[in-house]
Protein backbone atom coordinates (compact mmCIF):
# COMPACT_ATOMS: atom_id res chain seq x y z
CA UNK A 1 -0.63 12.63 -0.88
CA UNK A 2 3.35 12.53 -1.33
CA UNK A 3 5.58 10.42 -4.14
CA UNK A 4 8.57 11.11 -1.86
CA UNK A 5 8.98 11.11 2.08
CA UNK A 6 8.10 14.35 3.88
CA UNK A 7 9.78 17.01 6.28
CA UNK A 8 13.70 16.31 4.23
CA UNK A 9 15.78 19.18 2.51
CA UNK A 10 16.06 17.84 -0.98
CA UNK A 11 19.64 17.98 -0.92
CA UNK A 12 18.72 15.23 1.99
CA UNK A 13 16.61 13.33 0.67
CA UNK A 14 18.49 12.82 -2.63
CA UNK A 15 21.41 11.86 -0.86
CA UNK A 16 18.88 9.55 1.30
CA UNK A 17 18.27 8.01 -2.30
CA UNK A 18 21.38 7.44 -3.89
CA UNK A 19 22.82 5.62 -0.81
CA UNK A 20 19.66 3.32 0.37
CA UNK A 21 17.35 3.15 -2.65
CA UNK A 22 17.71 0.02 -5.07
CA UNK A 23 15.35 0.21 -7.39
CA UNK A 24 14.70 -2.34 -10.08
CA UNK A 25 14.60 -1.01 -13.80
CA UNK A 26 10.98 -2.07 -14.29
CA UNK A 27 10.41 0.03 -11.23
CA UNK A 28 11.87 3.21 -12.65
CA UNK A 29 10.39 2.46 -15.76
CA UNK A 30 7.11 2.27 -14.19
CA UNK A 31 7.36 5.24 -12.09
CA UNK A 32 8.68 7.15 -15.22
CA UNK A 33 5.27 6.56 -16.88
CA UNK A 34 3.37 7.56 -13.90
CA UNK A 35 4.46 10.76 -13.84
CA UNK A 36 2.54 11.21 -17.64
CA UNK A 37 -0.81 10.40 -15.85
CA UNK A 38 -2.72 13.25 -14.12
CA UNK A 39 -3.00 11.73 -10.79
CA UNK A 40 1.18 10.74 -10.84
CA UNK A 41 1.06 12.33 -7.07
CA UNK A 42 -1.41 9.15 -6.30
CA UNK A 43 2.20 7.08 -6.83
CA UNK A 44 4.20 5.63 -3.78
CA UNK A 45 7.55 6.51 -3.13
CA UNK A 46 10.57 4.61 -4.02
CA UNK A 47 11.80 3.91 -0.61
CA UNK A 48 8.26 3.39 0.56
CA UNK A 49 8.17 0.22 -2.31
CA UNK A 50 11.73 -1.02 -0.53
CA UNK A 51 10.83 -0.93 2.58
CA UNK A 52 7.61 -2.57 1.83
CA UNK A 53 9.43 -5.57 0.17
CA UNK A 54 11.81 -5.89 2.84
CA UNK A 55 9.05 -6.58 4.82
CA UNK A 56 7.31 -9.19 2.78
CA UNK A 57 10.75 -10.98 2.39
CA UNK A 58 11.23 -10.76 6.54
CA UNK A 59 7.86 -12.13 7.15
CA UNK A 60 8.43 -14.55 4.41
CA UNK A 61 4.83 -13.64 3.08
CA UNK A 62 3.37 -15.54 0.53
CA UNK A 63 -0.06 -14.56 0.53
CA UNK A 64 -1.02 -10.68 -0.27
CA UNK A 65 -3.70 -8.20 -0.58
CA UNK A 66 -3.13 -4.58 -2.26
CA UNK A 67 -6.42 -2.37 -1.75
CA UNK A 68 -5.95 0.20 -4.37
CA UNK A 69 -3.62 -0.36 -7.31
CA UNK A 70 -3.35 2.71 -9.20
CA UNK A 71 -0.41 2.28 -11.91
CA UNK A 72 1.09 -0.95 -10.16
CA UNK A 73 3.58 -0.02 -8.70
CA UNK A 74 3.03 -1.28 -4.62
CA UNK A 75 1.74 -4.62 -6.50
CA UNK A 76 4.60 -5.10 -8.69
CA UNK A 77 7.29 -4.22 -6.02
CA UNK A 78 5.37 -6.55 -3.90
CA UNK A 79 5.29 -9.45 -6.09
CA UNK A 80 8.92 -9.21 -7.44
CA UNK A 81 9.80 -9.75 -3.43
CA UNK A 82 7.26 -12.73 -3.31
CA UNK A 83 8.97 -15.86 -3.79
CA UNK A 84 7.30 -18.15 -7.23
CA UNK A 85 4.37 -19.69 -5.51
CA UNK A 86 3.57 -16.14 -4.13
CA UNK A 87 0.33 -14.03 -5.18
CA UNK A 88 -1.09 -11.07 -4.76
CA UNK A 89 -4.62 -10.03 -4.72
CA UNK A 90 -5.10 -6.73 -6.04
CA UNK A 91 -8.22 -4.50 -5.81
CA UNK A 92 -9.28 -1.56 -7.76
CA UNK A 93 -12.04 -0.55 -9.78
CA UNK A 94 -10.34 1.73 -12.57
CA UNK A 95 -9.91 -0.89 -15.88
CA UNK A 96 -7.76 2.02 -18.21
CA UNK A 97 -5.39 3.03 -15.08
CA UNK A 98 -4.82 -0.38 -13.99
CA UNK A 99 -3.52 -1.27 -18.00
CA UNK A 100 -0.60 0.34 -17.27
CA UNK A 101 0.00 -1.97 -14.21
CA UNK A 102 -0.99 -5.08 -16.20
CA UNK A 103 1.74 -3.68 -19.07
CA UNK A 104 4.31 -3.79 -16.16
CA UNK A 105 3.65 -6.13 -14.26
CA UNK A 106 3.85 -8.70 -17.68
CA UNK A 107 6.97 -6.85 -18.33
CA UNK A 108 8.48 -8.00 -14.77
CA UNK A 109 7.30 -11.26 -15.61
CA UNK A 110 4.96 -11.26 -12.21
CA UNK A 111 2.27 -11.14 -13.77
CA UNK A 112 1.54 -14.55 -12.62
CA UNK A 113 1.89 -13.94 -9.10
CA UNK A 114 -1.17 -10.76 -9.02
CA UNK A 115 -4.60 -11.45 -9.57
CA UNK A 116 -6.19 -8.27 -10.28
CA UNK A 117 -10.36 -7.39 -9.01
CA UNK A 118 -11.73 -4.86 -11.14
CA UNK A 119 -14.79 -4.30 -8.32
CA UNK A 120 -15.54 -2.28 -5.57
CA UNK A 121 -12.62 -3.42 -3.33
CA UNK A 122 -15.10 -4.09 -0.15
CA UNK A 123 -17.10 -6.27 -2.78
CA UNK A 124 -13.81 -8.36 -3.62
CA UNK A 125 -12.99 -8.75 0.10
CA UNK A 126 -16.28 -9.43 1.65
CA UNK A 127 -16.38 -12.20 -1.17
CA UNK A 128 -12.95 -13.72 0.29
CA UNK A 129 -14.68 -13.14 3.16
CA UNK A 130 -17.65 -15.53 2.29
CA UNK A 131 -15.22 -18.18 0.68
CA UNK A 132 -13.76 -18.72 3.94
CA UNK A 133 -10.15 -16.85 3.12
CA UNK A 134 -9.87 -15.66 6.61
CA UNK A 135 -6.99 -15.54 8.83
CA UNK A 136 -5.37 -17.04 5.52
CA UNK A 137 -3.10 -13.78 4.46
CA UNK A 138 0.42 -12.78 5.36
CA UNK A 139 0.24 -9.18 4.29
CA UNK A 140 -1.76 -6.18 3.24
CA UNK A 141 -1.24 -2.72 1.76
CA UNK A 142 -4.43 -0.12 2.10
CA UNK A 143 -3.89 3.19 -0.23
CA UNK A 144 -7.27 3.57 -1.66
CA UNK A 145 -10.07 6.14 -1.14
CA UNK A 146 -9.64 7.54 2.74
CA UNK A 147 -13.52 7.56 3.25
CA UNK A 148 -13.10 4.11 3.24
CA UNK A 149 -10.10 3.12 5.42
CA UNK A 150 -11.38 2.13 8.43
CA UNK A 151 -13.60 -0.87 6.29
CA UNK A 152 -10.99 -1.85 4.76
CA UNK A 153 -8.83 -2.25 7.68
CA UNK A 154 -11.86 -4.04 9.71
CA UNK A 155 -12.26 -6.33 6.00
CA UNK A 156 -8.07 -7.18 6.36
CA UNK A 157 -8.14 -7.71 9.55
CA UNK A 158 -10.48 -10.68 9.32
CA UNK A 159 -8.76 -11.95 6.02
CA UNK A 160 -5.03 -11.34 7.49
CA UNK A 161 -3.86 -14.02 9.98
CA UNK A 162 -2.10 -13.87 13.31
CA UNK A 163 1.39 -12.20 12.91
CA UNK A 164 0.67 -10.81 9.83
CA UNK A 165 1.35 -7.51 8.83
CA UNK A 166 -1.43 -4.51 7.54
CA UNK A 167 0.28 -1.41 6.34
CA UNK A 168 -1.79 2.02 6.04
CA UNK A 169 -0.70 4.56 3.06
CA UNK A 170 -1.04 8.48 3.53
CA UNK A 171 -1.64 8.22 7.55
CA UNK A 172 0.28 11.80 7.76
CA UNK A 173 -1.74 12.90 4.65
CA UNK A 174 0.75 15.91 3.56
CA UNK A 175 1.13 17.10 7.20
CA UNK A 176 -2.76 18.44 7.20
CA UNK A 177 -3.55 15.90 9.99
CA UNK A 178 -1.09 18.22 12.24
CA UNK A 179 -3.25 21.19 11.40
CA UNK A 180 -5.97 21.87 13.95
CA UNK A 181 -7.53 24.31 11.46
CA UNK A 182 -8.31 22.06 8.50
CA UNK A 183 -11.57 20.22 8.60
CA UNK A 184 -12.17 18.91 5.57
CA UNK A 185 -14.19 16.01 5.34
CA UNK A 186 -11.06 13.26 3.85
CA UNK A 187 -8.32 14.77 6.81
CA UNK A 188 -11.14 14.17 9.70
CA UNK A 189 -11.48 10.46 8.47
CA UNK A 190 -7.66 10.34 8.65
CA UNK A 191 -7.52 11.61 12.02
CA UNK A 192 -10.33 9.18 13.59
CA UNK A 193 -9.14 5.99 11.79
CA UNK A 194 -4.98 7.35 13.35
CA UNK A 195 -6.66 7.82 16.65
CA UNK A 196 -8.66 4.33 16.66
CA UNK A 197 -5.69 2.50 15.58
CA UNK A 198 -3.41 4.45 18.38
CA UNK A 199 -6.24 2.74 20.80
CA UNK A 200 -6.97 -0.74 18.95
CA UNK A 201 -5.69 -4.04 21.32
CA UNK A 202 -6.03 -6.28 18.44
CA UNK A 203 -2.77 -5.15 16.81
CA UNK A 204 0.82 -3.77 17.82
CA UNK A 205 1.06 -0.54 16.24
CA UNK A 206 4.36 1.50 14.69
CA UNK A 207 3.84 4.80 12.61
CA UNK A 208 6.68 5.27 10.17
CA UNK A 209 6.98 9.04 8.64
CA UNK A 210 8.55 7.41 5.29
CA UNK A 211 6.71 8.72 2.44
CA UNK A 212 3.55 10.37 3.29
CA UNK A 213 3.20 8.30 6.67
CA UNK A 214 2.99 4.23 6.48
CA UNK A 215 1.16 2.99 9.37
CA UNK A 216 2.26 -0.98 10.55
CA UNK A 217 -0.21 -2.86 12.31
CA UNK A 218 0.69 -6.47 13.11
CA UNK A 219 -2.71 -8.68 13.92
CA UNK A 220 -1.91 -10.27 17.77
């Protein structure tokens, strides 16, 4: 897992900040009280947030999943980019975490826009799923456990409609998957579910190395 993008000098990548980032206060604030939490490297990268919401705003997305919450922060950049009528459904099973993203996301005054599952996320999507919410989303972010990534990408595909947009967190996973001599059980699963998606005629494919690796698959 990475907070910031991989492979840059510092000197590089904090002049890659101060002349693309734009990060809202509530953002910085939010990230700010991440890094007091234990798991802070579990947060997404500034620039990974902008570049996410400058995709929801191209698409014109109304409609969103997040699978895997954390703090907030990929639901609350998300939603601030979603115009009024927008929402967010957001999936994670960890109730004293996710107050901290409830606390911002109130804060932002978006609060209205994310409803937030406290359930097994494969629970809360096969029961989309079963209400008949398929084909019905714009857009979906995946950065929970990695033992699970290839259901939840099967699960969004169903519930994410044609043109719509699935993005994959941690797909470069700290540069391990480039390692031939590391075989532990989470960087195998992340090299299967890269290779299947390299393969997979369902969706067009693009690998960005921002962050820790963001894999874009748009649904054909």
């Amino acid at each position: 897992m990475a907070n910031q993008t991989l492979g840059l000098h510092p000197d590089l990548y904090q002049y890659f900040q101060e002349v693309s980032v734009r990060e809202a206060e509530v953002l910085k604030e939010l990230r700010e009280e991440t890094k007091k939490h234990p798991m802070a490297r579990m947060q997404i990268a500034p620039e990974q947030g902008q570049f996410m919401a400058l995709l929801v705003q191209l698409m014109r997305a109304k409609k969103t999943l997040d699978i895997g919450v954390f703090t907030g922060y990929s639901s609350l950049v998300v939603a601030l980019a979603l115009p009024s009528d927008g929402q967010v459904i957001a999936c994670d099973v960890d109730e004293e975490v996710t107050k901290i993203a409830r606390q911002f996301w109130k804060k932002a005054q978006v609060d209205h826009k994310i409803n937030l599952h406290l359930a097994p996320a494969l629970e809360t999507l096969d029961q989309l799923i079963a209400k008949g919410e398929n084909n019905t989303f714009d857009f979906a972010f995946i950065d929970a456990d990695k033992s699970n990534y290839n259901n939840y990408y099967e699960k969004a595909l169903w519930l994410v409609k044609p043109g719509g947009l699935i993005i994959i967190d941690n797909v470069l996973w700290g540069g391990k998957v480039a390692n031939p001599e590391i075989q532990d059980n989470r960087t195998q699963k992340i090299r299967t579910f890269n290779k299947k998606l390299h393969q997979d005629p369902r969706i067009a494919l693009s690998l960005v190395p921002i962050a820790d690796g963001l894999t874009l698959a748009f649904k054909k």
